[in-house]
C-alpha atoms as a PDB file:
ATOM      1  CA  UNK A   1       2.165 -15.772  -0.303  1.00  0.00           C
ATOM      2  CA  UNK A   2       4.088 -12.067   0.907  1.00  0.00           C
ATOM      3  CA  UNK A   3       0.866  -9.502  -0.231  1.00  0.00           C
ATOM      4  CA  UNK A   4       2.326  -5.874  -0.740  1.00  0.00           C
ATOM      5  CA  UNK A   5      -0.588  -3.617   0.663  1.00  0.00           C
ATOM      6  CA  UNK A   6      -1.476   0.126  -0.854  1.00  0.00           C
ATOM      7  CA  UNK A   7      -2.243   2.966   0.589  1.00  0.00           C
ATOM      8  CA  UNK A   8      -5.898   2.618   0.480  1.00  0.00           C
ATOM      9  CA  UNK A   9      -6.028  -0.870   2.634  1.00  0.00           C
ATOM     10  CA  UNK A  10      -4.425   1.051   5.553  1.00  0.00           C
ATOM     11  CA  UNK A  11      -6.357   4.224   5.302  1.00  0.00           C
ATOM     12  CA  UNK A  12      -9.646   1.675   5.494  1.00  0.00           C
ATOM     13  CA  UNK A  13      -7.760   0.234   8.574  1.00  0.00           C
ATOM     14  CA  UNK A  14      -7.959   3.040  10.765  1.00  0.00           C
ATOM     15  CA  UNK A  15     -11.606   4.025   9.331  1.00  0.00           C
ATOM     16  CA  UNK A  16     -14.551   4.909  11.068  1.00  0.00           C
ATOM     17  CA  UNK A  17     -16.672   2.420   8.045  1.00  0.00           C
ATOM     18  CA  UNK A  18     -16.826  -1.024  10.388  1.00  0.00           C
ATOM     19  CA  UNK A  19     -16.780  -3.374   7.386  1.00  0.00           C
ATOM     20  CA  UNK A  20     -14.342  -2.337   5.695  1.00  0.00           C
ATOM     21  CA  UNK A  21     -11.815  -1.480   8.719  1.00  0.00           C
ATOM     22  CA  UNK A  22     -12.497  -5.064  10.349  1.00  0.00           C
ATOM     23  CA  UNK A  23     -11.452  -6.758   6.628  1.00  0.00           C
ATOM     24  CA  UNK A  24      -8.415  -4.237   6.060  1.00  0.00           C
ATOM     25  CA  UNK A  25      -7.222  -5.245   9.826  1.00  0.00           C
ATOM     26  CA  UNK A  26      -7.929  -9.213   9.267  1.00  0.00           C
ATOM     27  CA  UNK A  27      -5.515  -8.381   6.278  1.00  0.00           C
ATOM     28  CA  UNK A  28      -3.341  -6.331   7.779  1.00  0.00           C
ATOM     29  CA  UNK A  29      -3.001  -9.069  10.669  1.00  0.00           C
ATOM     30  CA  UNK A  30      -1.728 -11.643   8.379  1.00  0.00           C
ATOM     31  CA  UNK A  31       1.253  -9.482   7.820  1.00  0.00           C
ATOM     32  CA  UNK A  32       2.793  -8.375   4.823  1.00  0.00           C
ATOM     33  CA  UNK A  33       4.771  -5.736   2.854  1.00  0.00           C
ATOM     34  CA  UNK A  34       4.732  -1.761   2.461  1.00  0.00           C
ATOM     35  CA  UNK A  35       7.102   0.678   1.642  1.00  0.00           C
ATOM     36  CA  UNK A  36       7.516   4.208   3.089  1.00  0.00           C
ATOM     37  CA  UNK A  37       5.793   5.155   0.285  1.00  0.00           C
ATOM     38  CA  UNK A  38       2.815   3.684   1.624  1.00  0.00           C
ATOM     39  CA  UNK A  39       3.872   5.002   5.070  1.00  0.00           C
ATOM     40  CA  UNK A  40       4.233   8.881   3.659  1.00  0.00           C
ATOM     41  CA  UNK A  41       0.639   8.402   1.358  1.00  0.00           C
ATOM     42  CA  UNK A  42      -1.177   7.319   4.623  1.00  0.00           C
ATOM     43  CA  UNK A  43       0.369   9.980   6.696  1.00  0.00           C
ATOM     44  CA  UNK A  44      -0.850  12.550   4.227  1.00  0.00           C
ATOM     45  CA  UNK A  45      -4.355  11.495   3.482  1.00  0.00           C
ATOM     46  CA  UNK A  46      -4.930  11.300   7.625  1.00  0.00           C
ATOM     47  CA  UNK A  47      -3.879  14.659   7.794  1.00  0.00           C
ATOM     48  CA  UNK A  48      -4.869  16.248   4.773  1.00  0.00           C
ATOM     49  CA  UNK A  49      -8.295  14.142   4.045  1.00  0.00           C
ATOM     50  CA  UNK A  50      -9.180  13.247   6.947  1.00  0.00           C
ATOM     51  CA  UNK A  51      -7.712  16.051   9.326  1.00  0.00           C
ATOM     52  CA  UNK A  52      -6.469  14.328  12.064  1.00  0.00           C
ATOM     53  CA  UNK A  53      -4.002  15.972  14.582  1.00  0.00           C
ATOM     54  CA  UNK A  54      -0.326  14.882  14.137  1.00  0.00           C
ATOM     55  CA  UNK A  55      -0.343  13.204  17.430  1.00  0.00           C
ATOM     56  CA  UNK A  56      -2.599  10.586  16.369  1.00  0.00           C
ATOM     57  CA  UNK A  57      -1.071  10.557  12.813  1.00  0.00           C
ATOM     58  CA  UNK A  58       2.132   9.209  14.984  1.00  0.00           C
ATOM     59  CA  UNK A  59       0.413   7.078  16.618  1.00  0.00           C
ATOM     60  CA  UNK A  60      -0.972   5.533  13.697  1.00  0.00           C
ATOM     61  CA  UNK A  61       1.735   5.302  12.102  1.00  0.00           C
ATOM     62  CA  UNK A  62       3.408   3.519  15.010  1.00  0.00           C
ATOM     63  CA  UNK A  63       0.883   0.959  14.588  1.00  0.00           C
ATOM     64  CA  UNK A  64       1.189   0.976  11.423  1.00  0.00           C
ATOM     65  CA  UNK A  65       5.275  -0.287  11.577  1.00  0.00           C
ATOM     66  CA  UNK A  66       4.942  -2.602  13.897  1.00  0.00           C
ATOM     67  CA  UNK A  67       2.549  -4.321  11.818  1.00  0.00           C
ATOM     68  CA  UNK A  68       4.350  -5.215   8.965  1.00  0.00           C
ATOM     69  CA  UNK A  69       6.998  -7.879   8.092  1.00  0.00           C
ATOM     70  CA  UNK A  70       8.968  -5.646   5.919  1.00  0.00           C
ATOM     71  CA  UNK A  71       8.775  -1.916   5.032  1.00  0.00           C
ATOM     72  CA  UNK A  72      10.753  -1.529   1.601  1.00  0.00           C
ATOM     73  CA  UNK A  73      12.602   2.278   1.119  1.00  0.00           C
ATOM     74  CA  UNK A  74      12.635   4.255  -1.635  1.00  0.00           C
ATOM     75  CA  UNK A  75      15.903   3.912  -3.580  1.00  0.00           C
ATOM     76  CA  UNK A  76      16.665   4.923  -7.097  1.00  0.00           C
ATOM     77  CA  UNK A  77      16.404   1.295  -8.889  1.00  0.00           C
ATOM     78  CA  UNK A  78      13.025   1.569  -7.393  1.00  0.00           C
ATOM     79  CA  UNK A  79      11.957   4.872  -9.292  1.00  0.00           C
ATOM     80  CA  UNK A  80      13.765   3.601 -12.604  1.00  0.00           C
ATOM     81  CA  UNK A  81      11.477   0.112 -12.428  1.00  0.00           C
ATOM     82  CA  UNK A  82       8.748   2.367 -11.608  1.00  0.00           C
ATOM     83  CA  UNK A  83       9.120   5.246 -14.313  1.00  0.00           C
ATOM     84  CA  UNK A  84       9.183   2.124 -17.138  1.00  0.00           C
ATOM     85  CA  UNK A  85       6.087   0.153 -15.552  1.00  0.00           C
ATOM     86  CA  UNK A  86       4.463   4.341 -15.717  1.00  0.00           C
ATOM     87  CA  UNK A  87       5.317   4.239 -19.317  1.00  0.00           C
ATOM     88  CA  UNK A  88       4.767   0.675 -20.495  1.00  0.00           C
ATOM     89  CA  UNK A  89       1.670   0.231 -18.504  1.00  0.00           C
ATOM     90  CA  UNK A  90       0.389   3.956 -18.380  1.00  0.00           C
ATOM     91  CA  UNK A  91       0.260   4.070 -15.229  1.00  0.00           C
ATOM     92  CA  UNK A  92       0.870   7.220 -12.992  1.00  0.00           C
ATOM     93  CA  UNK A  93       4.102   7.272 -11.272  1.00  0.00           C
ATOM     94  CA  UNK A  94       3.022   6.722  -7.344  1.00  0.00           C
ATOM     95  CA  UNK A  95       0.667   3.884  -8.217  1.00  0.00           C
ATOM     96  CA  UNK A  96       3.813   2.530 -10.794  1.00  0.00           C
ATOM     97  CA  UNK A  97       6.660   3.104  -7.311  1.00  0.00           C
ATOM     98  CA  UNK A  98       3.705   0.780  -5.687  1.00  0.00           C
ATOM     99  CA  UNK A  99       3.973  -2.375  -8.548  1.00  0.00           C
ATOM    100  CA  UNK A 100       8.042  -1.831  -8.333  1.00  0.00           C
ATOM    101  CA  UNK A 101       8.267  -1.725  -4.572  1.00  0.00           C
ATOM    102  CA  UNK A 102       5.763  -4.800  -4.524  1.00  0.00           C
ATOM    103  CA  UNK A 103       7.800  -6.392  -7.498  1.00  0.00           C
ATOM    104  CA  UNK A 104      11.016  -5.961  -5.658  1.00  0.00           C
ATOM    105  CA  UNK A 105       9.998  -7.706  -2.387  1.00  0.00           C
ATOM    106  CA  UNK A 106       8.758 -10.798  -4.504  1.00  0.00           C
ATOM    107  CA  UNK A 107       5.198 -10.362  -3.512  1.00  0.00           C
ATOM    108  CA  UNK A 108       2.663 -12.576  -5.611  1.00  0.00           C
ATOM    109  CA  UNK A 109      -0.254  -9.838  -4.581  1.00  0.00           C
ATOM    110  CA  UNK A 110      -0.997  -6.150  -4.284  1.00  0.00           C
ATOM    111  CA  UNK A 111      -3.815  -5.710  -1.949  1.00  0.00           C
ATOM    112  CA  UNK A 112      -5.647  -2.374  -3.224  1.00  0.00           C
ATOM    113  CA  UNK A 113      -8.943  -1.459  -4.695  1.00  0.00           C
ATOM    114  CA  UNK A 114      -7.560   1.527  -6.775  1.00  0.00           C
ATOM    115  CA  UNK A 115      -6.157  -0.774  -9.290  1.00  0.00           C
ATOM    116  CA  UNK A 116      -8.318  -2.864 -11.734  1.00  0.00           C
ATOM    117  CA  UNK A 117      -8.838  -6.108 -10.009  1.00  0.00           C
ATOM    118  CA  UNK A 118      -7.448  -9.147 -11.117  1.00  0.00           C
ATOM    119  CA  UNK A 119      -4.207  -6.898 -13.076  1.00  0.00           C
ATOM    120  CA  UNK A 120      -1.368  -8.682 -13.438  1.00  0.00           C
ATOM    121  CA  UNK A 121       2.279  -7.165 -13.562  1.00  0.00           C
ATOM    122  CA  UNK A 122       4.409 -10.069 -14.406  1.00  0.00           C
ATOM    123  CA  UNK A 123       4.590 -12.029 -10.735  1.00  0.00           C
ATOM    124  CA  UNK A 124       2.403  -9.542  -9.712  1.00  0.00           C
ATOM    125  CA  UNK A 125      -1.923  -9.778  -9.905  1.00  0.00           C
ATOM    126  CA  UNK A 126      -3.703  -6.825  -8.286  1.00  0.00           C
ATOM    127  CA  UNK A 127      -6.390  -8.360  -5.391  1.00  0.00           C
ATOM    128  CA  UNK A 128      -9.097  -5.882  -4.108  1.00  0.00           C
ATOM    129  CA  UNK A 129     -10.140  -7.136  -0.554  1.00  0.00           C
ATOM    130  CA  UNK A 130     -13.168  -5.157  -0.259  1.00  0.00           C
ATOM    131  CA  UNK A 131     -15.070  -6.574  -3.739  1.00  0.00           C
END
């Protein structure tokens, strides 16, 4: 089954809380998909959450690539999905470019624990690997 992994699930990857950065890595390890979405969110929270020096923001994110199957880009029928799942399923529009990138690779799952568990988006059910 191809998972799509948020934001979050990588963030907890490269965390300093064991539990949760040994489950996000098992994940992680068992490939998967992101999109550069993902890849620009985690750059930001390192450096503007968590402070980190951009030479170690590279290096994460180096890590970061090379661990993934498939790293989808932002295109424009990717922001018009996303704007309609915003509206029809009020979401806001980062977390909707998240269910459209996910949708558009064919992934079954969205690994994240900032969506309501168990959510479905057509194909699509929500899994939070940290409950």
């Amino acid at each position: 089954m191809r998972v799509f992994f948020d934001t979050n699930v990588l963030v907890y990857a490269f965390s300093d809380e064991e539990t949760r950065r040994q489950e996000a890595q098992s994940l992680i390890a068992r490939g998967g998909v992101i999109s550069v979405q993902v890849l620009n969110e985690f750059a930001n929270v390192l450096r503007k959450k968590q402070q980190q020096s951009w030479s170690r923001i590279e290096a994460a994110l180096a890590v970061v690539r090379a661990g993934f199957d498939e790293i989808r880009p932002l295109a424009v029928e990717t922001h018009r999905s996303a704007v309609a799942i915003a509206r029809d399923h009020r979401l806001g529009l980062y977390d909707a470019l998240i269910v459209a990138s996910a949708l558009e690779a064919g992934c079954r799952e969205l690994a994240s624990e900032d969506f309501q568990h168990a959510r479905s988006f057509g194909s699509l059910t929500v899994r939070n690997p940290f409950l």
